[in-house]
PDB file of N, CA and C in Angstrom:
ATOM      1  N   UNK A   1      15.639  -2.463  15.808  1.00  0.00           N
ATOM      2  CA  UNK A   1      14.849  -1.262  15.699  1.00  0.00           C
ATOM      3  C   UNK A   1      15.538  -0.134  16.461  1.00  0.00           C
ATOM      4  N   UNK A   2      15.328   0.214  17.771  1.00  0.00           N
ATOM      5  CA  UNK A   2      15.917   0.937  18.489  1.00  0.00           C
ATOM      6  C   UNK A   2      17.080   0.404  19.228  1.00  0.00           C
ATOM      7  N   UNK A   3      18.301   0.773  19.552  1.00  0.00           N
ATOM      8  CA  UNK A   3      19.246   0.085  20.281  1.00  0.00           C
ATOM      9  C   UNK A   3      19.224   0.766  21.685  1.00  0.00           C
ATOM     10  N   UNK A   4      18.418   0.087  22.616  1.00  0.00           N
ATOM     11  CA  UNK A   4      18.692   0.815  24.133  1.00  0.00           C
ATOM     12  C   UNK A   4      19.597  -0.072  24.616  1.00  0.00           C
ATOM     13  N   UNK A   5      19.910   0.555  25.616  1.00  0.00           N
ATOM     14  CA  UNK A   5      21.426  -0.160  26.354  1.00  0.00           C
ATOM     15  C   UNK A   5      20.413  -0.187  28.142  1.00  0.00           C
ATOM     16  N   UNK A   6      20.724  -0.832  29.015  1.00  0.00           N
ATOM     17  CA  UNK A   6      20.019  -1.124  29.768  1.00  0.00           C
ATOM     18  C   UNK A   6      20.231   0.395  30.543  1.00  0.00           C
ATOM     19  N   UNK A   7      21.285   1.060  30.438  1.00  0.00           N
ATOM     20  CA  UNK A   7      21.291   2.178  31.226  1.00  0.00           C
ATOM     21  C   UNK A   7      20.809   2.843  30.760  1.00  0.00           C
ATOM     22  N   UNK A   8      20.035   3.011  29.962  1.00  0.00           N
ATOM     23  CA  UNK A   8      19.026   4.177  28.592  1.00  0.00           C
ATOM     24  C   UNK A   8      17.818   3.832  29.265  1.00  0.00           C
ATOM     25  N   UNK A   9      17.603   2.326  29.277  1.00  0.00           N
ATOM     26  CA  UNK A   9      16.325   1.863  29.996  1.00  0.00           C
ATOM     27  C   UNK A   9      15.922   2.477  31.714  1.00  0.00           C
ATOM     28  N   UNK A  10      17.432   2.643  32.679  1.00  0.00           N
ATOM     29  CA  UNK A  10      17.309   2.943  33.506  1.00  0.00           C
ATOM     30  C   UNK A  10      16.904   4.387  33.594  1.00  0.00           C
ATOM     31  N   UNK A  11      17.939   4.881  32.305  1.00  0.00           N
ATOM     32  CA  UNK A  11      17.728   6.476  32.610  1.00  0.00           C
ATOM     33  C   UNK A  11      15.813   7.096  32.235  1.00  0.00           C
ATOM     34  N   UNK A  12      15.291   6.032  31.342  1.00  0.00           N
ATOM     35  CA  UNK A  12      13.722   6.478  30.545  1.00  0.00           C
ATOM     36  C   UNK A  12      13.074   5.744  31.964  1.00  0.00           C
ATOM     37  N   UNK A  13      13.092   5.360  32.619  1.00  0.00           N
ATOM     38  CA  UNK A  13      12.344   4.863  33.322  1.00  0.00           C
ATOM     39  C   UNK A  13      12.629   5.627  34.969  1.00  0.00           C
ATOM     40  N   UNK A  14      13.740   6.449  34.804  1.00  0.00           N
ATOM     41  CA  UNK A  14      13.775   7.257  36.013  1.00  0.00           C
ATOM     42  C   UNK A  14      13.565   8.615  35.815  1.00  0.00           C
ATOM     43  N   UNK A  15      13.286   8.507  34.363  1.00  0.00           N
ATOM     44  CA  UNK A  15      12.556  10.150  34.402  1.00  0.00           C
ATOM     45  C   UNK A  15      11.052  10.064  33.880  1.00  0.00           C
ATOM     46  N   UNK A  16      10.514   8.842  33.946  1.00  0.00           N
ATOM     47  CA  UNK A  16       9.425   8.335  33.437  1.00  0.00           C
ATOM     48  C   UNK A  16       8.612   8.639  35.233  1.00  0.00           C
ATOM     49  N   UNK A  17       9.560   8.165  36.257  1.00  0.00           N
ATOM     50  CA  UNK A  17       9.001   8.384  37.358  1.00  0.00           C
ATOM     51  C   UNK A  17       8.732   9.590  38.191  1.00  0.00           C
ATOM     52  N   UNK A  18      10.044  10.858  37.591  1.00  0.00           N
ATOM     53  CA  UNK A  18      10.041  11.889  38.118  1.00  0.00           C
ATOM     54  C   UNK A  18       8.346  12.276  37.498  1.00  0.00           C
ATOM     55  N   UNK A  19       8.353  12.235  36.154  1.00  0.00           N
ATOM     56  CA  UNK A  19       7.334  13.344  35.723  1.00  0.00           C
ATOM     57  C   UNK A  19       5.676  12.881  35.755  1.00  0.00           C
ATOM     58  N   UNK A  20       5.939  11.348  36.073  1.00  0.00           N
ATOM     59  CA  UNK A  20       4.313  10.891  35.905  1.00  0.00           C
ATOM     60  C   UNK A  20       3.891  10.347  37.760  1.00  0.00           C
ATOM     61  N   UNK A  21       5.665  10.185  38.079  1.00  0.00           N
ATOM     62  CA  UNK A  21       4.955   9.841  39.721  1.00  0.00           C
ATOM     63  C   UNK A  21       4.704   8.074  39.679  1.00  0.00           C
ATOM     64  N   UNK A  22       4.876   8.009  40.774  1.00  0.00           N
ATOM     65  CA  UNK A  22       4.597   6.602  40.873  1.00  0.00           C
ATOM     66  C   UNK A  22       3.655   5.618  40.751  1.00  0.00           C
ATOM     67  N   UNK A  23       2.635   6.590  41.220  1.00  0.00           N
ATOM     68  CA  UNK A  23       0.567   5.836  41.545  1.00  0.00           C
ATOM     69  C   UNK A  23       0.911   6.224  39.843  1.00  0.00           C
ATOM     70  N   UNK A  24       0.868   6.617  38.797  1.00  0.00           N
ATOM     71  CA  UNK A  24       0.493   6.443  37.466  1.00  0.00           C
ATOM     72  C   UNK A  24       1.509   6.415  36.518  1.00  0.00           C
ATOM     73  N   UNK A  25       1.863   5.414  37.160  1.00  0.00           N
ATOM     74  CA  UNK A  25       3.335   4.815  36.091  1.00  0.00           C
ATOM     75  C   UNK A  25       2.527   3.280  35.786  1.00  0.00           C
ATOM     76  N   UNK A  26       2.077   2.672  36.433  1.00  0.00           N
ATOM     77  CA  UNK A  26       1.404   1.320  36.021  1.00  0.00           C
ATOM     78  C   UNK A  26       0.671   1.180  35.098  1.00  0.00           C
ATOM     79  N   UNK A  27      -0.322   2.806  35.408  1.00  0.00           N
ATOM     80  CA  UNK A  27      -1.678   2.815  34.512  1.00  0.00           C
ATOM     81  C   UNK A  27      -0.984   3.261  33.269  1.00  0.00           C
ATOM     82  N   UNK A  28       0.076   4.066  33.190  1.00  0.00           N
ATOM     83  CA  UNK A  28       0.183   4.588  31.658  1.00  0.00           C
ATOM     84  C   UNK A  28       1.228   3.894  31.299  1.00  0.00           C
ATOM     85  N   UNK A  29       1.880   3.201  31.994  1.00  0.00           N
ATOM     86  CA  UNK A  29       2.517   1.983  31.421  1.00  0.00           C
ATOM     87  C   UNK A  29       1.820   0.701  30.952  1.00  0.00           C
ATOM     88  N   UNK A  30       0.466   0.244  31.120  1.00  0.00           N
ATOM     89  CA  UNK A  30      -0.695  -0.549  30.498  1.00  0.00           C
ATOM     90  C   UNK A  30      -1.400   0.166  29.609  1.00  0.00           C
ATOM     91  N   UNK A  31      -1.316   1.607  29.479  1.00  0.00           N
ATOM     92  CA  UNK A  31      -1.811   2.465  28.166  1.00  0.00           C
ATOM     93  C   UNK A  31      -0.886   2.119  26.750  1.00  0.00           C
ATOM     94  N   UNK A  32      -0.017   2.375  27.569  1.00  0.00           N
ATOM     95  CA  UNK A  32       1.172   2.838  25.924  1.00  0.00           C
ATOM     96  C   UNK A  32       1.205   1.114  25.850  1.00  0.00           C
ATOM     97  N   UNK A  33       1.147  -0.060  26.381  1.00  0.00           N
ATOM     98  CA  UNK A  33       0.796  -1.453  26.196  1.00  0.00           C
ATOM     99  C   UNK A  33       0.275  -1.850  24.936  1.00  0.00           C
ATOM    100  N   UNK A  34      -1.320  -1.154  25.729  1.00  0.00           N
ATOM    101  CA  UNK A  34      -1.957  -1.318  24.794  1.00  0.00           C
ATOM    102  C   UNK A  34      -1.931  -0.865  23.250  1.00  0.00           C
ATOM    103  N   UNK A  35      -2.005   0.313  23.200  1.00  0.00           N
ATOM    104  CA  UNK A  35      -1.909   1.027  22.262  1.00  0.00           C
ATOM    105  C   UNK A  35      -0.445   0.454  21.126  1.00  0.00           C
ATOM    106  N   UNK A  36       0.503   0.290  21.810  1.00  0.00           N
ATOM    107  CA  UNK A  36       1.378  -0.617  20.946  1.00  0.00           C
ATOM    108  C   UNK A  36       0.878  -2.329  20.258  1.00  0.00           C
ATOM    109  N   UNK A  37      -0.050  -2.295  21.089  1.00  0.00           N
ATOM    110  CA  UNK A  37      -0.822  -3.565  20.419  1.00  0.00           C
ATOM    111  C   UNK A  37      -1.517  -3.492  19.511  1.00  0.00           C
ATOM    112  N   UNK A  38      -2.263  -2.632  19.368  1.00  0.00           N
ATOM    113  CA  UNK A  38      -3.131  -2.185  18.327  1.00  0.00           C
ATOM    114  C   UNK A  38      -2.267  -1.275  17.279  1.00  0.00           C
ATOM    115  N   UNK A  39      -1.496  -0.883  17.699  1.00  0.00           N
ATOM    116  CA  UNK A  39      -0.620  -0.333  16.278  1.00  0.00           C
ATOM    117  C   UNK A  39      -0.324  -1.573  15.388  1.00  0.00           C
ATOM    118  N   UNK A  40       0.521  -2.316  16.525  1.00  0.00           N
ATOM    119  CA  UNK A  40       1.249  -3.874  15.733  1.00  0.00           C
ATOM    120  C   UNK A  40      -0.613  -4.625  14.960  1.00  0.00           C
ATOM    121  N   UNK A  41      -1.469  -4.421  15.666  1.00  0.00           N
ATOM    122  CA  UNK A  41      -2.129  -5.515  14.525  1.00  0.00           C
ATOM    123  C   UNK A  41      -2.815  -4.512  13.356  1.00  0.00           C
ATOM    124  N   UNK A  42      -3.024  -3.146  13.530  1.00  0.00           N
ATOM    125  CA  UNK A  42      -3.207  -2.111  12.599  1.00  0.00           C
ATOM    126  C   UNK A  42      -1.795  -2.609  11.198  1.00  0.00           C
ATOM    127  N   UNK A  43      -1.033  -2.412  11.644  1.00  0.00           N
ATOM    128  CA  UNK A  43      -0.046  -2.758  10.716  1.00  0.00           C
ATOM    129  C   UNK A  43      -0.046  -3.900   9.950  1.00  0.00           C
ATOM    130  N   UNK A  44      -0.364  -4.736  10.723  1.00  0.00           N
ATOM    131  CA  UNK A  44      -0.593  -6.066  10.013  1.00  0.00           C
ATOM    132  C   UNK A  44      -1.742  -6.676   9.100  1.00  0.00           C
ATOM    133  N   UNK A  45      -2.757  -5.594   9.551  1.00  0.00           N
ATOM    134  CA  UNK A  45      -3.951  -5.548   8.565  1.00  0.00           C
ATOM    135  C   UNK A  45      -3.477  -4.763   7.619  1.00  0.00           C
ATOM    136  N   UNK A  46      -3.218  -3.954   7.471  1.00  0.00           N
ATOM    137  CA  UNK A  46      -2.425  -3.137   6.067  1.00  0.00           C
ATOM    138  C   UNK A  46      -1.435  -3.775   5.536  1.00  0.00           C
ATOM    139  N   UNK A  47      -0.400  -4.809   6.006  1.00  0.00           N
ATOM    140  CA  UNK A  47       0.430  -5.457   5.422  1.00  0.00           C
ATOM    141  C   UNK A  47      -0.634  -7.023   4.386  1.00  0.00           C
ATOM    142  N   UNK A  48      -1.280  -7.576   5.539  1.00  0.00           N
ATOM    143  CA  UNK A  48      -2.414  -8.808   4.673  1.00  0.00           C
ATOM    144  C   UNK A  48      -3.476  -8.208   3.654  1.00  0.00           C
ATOM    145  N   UNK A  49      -3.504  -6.704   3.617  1.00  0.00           N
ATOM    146  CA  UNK A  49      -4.319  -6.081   2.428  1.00  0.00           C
ATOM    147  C   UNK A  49      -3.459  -5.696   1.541  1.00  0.00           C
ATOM    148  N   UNK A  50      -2.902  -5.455   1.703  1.00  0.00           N
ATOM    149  CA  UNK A  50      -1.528  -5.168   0.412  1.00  0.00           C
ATOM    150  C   UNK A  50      -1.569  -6.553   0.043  1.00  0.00           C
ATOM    151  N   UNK A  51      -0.788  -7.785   0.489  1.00  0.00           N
ATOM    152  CA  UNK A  51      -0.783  -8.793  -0.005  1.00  0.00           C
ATOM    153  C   UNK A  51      -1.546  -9.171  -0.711  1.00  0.00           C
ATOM    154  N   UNK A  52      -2.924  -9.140  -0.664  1.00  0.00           N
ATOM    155  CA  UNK A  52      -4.522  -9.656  -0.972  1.00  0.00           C
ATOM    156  C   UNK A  52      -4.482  -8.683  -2.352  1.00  0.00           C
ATOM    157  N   UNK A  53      -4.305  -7.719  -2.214  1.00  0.00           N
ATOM    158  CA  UNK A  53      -4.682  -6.570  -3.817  1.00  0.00           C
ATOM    159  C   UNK A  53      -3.426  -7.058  -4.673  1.00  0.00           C
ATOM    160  N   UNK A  54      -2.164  -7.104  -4.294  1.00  0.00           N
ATOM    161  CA  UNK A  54      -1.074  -7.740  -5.236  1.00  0.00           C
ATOM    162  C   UNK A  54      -1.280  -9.094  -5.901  1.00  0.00           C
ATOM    163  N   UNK A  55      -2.187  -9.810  -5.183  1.00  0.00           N
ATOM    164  CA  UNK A  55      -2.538 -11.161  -5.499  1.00  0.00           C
ATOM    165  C   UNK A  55      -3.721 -10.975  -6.605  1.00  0.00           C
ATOM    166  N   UNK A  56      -4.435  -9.665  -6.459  1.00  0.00           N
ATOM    167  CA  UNK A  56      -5.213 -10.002  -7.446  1.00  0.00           C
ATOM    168  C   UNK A  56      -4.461  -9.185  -8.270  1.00  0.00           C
ATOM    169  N   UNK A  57      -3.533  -8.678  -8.626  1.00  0.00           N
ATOM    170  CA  UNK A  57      -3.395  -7.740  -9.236  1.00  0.00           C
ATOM    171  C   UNK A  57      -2.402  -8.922 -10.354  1.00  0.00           C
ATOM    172  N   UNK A  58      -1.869  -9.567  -9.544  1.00  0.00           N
ATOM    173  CA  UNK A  58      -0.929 -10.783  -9.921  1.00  0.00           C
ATOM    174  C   UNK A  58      -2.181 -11.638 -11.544  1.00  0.00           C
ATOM    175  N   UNK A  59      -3.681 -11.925 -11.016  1.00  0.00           N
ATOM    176  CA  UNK A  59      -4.086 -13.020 -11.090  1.00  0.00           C
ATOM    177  C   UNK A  59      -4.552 -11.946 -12.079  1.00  0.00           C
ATOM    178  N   UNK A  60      -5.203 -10.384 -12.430  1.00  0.00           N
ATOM    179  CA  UNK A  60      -6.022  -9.924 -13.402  1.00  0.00           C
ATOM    180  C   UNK A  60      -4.673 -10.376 -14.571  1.00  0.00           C
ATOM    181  N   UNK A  61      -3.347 -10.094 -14.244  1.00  0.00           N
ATOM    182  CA  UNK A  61      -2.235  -9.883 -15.117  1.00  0.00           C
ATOM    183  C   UNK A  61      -1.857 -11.439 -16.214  1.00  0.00           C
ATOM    184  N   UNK A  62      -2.162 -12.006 -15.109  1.00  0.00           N
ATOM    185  CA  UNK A  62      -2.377 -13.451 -16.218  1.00  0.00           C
ATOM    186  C   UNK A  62      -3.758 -14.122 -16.593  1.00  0.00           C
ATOM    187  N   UNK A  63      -4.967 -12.985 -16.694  1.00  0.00           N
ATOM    188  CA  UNK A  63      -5.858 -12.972 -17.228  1.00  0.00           C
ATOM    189  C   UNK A  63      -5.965 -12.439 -18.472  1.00  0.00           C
ATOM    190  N   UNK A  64      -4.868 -11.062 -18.393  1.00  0.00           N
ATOM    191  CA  UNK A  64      -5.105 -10.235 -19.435  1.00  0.00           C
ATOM    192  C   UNK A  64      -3.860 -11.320 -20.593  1.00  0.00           C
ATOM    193  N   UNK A  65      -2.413 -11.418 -20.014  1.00  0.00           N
ATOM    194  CA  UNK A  65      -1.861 -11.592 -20.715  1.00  0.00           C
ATOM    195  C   UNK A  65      -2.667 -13.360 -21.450  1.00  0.00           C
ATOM    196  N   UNK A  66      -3.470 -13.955 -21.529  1.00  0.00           N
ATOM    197  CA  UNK A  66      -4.178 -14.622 -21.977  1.00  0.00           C
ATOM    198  C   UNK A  66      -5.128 -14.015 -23.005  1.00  0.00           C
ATOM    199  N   UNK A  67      -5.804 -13.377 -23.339  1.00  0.00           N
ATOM    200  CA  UNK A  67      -6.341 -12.481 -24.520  1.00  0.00           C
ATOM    201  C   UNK A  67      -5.232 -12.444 -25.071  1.00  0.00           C
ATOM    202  N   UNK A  68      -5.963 -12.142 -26.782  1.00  0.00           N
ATOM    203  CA  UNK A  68      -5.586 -11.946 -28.135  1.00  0.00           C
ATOM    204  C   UNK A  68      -4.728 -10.648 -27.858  1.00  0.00           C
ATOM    205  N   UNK A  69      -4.059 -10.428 -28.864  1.00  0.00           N
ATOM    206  CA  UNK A  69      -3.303  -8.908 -28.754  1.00  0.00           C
ATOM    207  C   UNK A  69      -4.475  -8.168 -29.362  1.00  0.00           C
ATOM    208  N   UNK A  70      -4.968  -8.415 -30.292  1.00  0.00           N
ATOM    209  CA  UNK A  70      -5.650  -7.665 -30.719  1.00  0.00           C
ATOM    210  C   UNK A  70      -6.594  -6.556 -29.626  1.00  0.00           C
ATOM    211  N   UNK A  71      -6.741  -7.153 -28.777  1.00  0.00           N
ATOM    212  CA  UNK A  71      -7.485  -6.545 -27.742  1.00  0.00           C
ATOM    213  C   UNK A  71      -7.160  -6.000 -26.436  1.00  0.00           C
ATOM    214  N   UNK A  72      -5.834  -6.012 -26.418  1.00  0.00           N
ATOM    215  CA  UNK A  72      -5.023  -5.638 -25.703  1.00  0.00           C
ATOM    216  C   UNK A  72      -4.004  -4.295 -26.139  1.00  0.00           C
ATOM    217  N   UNK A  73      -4.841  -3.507 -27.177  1.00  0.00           N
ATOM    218  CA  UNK A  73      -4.534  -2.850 -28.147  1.00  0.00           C
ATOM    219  C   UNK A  73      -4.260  -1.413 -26.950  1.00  0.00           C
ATOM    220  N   UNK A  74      -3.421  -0.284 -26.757  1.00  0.00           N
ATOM    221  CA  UNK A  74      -3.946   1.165 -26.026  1.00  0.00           C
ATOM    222  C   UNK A  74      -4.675   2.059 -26.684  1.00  0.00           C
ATOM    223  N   UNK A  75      -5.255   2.530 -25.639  1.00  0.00           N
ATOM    224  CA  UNK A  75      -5.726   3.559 -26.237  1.00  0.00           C
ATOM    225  C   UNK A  75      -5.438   4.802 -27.922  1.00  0.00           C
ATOM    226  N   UNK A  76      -4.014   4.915 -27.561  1.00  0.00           N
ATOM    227  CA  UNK A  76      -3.753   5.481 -28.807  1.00  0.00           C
ATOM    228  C   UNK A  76      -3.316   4.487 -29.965  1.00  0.00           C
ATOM    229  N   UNK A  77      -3.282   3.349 -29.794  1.00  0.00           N
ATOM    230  CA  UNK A  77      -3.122   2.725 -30.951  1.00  0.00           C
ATOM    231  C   UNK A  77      -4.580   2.951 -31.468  1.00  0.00           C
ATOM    232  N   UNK A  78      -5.406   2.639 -30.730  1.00  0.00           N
ATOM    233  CA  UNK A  78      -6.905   2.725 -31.293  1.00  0.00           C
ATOM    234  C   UNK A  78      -7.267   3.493 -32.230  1.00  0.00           C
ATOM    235  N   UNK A  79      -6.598   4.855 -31.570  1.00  0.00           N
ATOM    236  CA  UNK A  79      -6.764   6.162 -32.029  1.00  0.00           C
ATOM    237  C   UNK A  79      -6.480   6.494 -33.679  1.00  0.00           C
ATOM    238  N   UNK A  80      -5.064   5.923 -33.235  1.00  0.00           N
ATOM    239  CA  UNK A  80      -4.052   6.311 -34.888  1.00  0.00           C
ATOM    240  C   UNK A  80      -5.185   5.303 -36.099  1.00  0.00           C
ATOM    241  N   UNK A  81      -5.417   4.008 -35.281  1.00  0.00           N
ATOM    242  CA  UNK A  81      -5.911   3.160 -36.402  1.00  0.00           C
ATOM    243  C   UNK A  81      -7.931   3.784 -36.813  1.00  0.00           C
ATOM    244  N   UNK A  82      -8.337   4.371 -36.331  1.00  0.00           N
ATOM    245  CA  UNK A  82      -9.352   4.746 -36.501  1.00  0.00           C
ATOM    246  C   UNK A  82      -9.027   6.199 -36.912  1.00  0.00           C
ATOM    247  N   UNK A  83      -7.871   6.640 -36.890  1.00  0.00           N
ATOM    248  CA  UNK A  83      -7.624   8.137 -38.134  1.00  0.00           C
ATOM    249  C   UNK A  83      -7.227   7.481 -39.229  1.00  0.00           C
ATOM    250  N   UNK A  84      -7.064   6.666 -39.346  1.00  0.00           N
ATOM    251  CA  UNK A  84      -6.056   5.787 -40.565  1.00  0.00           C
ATOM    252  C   UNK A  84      -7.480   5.485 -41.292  1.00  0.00           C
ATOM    253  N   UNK A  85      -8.387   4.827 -40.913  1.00  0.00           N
ATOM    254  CA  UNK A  85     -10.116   4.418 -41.256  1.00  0.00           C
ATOM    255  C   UNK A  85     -10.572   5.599 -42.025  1.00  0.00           C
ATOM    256  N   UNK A  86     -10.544   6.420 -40.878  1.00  0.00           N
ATOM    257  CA  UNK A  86     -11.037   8.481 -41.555  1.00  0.00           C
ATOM    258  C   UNK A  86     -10.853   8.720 -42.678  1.00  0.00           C
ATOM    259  N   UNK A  87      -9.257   8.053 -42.884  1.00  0.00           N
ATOM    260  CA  UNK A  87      -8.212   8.873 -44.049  1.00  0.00           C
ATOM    261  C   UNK A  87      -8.714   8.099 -45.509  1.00  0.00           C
ATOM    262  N   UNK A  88      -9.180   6.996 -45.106  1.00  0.00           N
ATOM    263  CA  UNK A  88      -9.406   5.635 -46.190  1.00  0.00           C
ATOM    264  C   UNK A  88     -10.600   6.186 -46.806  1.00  0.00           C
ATOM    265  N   UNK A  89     -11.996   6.788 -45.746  1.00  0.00           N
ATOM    266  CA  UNK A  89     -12.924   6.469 -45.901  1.00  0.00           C
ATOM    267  C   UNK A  89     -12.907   7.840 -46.428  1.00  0.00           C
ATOM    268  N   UNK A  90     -12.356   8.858 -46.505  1.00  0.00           N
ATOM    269  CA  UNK A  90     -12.728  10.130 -47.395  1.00  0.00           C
ATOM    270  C   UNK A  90     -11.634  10.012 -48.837  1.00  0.00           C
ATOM    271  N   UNK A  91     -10.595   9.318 -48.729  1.00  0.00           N
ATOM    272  CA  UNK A  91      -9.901   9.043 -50.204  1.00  0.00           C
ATOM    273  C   UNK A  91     -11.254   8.484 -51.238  1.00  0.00           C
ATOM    274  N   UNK A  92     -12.212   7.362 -50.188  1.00  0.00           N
ATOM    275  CA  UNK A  92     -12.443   6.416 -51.147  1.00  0.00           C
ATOM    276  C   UNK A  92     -13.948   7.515 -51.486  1.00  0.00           C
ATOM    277  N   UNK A  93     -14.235   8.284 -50.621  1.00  0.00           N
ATOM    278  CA  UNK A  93     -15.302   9.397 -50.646  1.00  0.00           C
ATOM    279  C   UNK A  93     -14.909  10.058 -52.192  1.00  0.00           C
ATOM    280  N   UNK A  94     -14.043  10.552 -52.399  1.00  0.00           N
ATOM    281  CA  UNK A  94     -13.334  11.557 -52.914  1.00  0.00           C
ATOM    282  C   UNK A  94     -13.317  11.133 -54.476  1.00  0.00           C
ATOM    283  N   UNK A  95     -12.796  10.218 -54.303  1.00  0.00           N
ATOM    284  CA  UNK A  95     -12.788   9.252 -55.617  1.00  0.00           C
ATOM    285  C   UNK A  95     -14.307   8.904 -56.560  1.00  0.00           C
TER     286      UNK A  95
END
């Protein structure tokens, strides 16, 4: 992820002390703790819900591909074949 080198570590942690001081380097060093904890399992609930919707998304897909074609028809096929009906049903009007 990040590549620190231990002297990066020395240098963030000696200006971590200039600006927050010593008495509240513990406490906001058990803040940002925490808060990295709850990111990591935030993340991980969004990663096991993704999984969970792909799974169904997986399982509607070999539901559908099980039906007839016929019914698996789009929308505009529908369309063309019910102008095609229109076209029949006023020839045979006409006649």
């Amino acid at each position: 992820m990040l590549d620190l080198g231990f002297q990066e570590l020395i240098v963030i942690f000696v200006v971590a002390i200039l600006v927050f001081g010593p008495k509240r380097l513990p406490e906001l060093s058990r803040t940002v703790g925490k808060a990295l904890r709850e990111l990591k399992t935030a993340v991980q609930g969004v990663k096991e819900s993704i999984d969970e919707v792909e799974d169904e998304v997986e399982g509607v897909k070999k539901d559908v591909s099980g039906l007839p074609s016929s019914l698996m028809k789009t929308e505009s096929d529908q369309n063309m074949d019910n102008q095609k009906e229109d076209k029949e049903k006023t020839k045979d009007a006409s006649t």
